[in-house]
Protein backbone atom coordinates (compact mmCIF):
# COMPACT_ATOMS: atom_id res chain seq x y z
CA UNK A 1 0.00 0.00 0.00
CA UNK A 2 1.38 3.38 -1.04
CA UNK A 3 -1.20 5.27 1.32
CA UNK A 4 0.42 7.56 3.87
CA UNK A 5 -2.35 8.48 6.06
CA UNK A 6 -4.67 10.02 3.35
CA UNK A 7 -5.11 8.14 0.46
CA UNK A 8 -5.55 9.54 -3.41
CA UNK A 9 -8.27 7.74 -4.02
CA UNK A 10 -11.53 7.64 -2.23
CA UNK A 11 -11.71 4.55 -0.08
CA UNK A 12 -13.30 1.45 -1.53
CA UNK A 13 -16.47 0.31 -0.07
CA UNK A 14 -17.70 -3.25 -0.13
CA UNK A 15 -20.12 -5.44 1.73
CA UNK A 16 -19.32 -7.16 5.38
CA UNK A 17 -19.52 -10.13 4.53
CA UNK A 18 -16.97 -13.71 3.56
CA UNK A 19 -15.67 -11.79 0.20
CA UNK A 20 -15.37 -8.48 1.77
CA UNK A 21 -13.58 -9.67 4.80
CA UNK A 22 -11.46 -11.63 2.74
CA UNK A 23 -10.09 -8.27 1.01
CA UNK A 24 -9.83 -6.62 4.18
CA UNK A 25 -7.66 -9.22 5.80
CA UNK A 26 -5.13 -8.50 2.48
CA UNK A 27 -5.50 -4.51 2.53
CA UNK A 28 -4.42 -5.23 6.01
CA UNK A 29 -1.63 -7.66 5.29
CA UNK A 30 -0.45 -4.87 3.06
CA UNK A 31 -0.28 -2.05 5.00
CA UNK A 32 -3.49 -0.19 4.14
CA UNK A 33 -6.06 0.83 6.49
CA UNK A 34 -9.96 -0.82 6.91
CA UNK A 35 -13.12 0.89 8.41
CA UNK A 36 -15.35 -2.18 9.58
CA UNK A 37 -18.57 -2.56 11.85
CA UNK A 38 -18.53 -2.89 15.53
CA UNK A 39 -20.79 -3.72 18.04
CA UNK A 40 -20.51 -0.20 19.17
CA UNK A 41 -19.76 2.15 16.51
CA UNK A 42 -17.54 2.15 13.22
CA UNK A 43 -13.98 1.10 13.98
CA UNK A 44 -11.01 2.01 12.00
CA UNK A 45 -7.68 0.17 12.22
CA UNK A 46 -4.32 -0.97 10.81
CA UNK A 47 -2.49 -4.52 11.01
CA UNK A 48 -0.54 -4.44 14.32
CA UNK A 49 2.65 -5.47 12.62
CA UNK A 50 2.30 -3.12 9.57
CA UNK A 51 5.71 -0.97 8.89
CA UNK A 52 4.41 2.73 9.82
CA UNK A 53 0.89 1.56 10.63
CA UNK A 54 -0.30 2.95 13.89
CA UNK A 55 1.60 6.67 12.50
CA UNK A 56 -0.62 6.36 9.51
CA UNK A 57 -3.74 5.62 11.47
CA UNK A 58 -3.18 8.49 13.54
CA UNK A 59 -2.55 11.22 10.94
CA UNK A 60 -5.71 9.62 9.27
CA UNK A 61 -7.76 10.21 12.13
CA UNK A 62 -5.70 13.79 13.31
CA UNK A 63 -5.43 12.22 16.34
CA UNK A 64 -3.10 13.37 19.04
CA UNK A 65 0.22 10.67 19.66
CA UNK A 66 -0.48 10.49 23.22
CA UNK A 67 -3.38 8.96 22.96
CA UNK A 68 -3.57 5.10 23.29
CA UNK A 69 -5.45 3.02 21.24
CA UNK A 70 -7.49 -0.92 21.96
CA UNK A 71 -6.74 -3.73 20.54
CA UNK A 72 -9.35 -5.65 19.27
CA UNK A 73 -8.82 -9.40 19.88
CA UNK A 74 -10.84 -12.89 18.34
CA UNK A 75 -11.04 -14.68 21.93
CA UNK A 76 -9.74 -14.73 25.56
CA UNK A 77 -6.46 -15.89 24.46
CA UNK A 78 -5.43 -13.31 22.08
CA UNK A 79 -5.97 -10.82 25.15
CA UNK A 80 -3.91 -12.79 27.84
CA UNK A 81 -0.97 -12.64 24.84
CA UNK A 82 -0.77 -8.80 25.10
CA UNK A 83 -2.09 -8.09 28.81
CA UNK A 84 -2.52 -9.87 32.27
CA UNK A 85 -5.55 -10.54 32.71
CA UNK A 86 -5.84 -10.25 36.54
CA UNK A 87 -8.72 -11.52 39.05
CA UNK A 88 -10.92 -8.92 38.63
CA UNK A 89 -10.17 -8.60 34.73
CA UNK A 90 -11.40 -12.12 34.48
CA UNK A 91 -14.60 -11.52 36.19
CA UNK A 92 -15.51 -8.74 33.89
CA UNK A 93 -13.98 -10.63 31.06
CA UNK A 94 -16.19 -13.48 31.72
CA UNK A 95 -19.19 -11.58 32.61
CA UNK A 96 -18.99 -9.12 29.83
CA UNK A 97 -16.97 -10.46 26.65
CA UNK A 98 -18.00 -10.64 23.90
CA UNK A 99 -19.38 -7.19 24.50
CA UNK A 100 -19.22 -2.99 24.66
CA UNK A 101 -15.99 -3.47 27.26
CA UNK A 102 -12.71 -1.82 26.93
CA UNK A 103 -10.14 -3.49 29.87
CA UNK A 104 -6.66 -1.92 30.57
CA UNK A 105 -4.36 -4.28 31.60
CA UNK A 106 -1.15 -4.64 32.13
CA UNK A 107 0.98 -5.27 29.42
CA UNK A 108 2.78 -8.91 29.20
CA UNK A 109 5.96 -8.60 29.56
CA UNK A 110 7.18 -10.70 26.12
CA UNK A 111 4.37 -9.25 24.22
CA UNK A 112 5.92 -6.89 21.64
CA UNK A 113 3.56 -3.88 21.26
CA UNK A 114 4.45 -0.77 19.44
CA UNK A 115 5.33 2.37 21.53
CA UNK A 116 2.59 4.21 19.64
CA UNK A 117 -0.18 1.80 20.36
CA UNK A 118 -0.02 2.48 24.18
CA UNK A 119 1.09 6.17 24.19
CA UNK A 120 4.59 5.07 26.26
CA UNK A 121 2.69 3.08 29.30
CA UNK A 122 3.09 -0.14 30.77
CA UNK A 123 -0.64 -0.75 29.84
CA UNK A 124 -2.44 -2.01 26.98
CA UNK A 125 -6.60 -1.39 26.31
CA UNK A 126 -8.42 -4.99 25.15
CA UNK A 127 -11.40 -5.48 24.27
CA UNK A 128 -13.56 -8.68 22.13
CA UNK A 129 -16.29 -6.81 20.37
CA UNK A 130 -19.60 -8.82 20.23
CA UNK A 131 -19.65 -8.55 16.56
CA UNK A 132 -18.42 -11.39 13.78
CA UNK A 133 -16.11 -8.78 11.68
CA UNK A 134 -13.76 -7.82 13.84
CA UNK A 135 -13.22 -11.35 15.40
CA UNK A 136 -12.67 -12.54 12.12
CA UNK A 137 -10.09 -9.82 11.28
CA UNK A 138 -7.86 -9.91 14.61
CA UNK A 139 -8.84 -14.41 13.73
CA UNK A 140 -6.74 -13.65 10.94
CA UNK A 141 -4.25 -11.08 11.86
CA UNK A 142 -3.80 -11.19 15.39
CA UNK A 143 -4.57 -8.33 18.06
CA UNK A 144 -6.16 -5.11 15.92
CA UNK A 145 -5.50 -1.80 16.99
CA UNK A 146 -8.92 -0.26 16.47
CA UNK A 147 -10.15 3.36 16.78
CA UNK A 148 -13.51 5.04 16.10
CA UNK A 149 -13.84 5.53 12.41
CA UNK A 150 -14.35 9.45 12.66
CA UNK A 151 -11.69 12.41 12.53
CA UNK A 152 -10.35 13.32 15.75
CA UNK A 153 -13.16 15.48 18.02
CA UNK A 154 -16.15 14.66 15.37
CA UNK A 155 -19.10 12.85 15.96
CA UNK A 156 -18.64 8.65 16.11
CA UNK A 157 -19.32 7.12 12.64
CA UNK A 158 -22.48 4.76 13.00
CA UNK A 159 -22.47 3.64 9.05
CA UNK A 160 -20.24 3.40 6.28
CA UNK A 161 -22.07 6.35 4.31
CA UNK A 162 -20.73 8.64 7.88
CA UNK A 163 -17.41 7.05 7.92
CA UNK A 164 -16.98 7.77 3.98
CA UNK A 165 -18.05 11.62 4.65
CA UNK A 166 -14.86 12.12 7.56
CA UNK A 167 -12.33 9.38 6.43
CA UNK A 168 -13.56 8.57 3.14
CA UNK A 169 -10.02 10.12 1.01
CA UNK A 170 -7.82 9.28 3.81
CA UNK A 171 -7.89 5.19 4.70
CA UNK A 172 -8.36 2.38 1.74
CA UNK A 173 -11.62 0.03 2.41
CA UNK A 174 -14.86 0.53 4.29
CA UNK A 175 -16.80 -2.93 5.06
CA UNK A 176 -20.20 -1.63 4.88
CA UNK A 177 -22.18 -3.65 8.33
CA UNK A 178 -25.23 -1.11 7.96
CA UNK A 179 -26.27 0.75 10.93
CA UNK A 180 -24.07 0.10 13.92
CA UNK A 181 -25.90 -2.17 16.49
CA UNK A 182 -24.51 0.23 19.20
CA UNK A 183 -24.87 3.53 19.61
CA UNK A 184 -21.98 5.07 22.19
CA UNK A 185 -18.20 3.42 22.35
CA UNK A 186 -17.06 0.89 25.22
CA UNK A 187 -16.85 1.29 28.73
CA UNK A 188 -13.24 1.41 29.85
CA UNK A 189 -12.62 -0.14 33.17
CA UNK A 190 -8.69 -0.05 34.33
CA UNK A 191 -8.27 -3.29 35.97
CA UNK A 192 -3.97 -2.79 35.67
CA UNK A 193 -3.74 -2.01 39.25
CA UNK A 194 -5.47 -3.80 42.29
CA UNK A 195 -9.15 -1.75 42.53
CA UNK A 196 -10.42 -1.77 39.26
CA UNK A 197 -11.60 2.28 38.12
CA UNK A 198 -14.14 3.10 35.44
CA UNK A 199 -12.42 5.81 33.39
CA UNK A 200 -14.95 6.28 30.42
CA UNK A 201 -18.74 5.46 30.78
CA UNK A 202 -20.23 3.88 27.23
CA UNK A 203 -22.00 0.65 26.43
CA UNK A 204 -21.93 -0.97 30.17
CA UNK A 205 -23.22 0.41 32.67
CA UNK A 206 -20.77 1.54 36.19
CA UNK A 207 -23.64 -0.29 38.63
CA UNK A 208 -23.64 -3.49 36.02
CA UNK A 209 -19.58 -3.69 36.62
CA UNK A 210 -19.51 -2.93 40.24
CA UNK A 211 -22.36 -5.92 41.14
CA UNK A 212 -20.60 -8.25 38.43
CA UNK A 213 -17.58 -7.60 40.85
CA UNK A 214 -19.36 -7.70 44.17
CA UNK A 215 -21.07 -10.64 43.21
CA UNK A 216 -17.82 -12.48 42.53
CA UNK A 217 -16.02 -11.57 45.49
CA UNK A 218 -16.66 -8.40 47.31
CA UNK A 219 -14.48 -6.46 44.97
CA UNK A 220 -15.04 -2.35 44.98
CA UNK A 221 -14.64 0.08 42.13
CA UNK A 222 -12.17 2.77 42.85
């Protein structure tokens, strides 16, 4: 892919579904970037491993460097490869994935993540997104770093026509899902340290983590 964070063409678009994914999962092995459907909103991301991917994904987006961005994983294992899943992670892993749930954990030590994809901390945002597309991408690719599909500050992108209208000259395909299921991004619980804290409010609710935790053990949210 030749595309350095805006593209000269206007992205392609093309249905989410076996064919579609298929031509993702090479834009991605590539280099390019792919819009897709979430069970949130529109996601945008890159191939974790792609030479200059995570810069290009930013100055697509204009999105500040010092902000972190999820990975997007197929199952429970991809997540323990890039982030310890600790007691309480578990709990809300178990309770919650597949689902609108954004974890930061701690990053495995042997996992090698990009200094871009975590802003310079020791901690990594997971999530598995209760949605077929994405799984199947990060299936075939490995952990996804994912972003909203929007530019930087703009409203979320909850279809392909609104992710074509911000992004549309600036990333390569768009797998068109129709309307996003979800309308507000993921929760994002930090469970890196030993009280898990809700820093963003989204798709879960604060009183549907804090009984999923008290439930399982008396454990408080910061």
């Amino acid at each position: 892919m030749k595309s350095l964070g805006r593209s000269p063409r206007r992205a392609r678009l093309l249905p989410d579904d076996a064919a579609g994914r298929a031509q993702a999962i090479e834009v991605l092995r590539a280099g390019g970037i792919v819009a897709m459907p979430t069970d949130t909103v529109y996601g945008v991301g890159v191939a974790l491993d792609a030479p200059d991917g995570l810069p290009r994904l930013f100055a697509a987006k204009d999105r500040p460097l010092d902000r972190a961005i999820v990975l997007l994983v197929a199952d429970i294992e991809q997540a323990g490869g890039v982030g310890v899943l600790s007691p309480a992670a578990r709990v809300l892993a178990d309770h919650f994935w597949p689902g609108g749930l954004t974890l930061v954990l701690e990053r495995v030590p042997a996992a090698q993540l990009p200094a871009a994809l975590t802003a310079g901390a020791t901690t990594v945002g997971v999530r598995i997104p209760d949605h077929d597309c994405a799984r199947a991408l990060a299936g075939a690719l490995g952990p996804l770093p994912v972003t909203s599909a929007n530019l930087s500050g703009q409203p979320d992108a909850r279809d392909a026509r609104e992710v074509l209208s911000q992004l549309g000259s600036r990333i390569d395909l768009v797998l068109d899902g129709g309307p996003a299921r979800g309308a507000i991004p993921s929760t994002v619980v930090d469970c890196s340290t030993g009280q898990p804290r809700v820093l963003r409010v989204g798709a879960v609710g604060s009183t549907e983590i804090a009984a999923a935790l008290d439930r399982a053990g008396g454990v408080k949210l910061a």
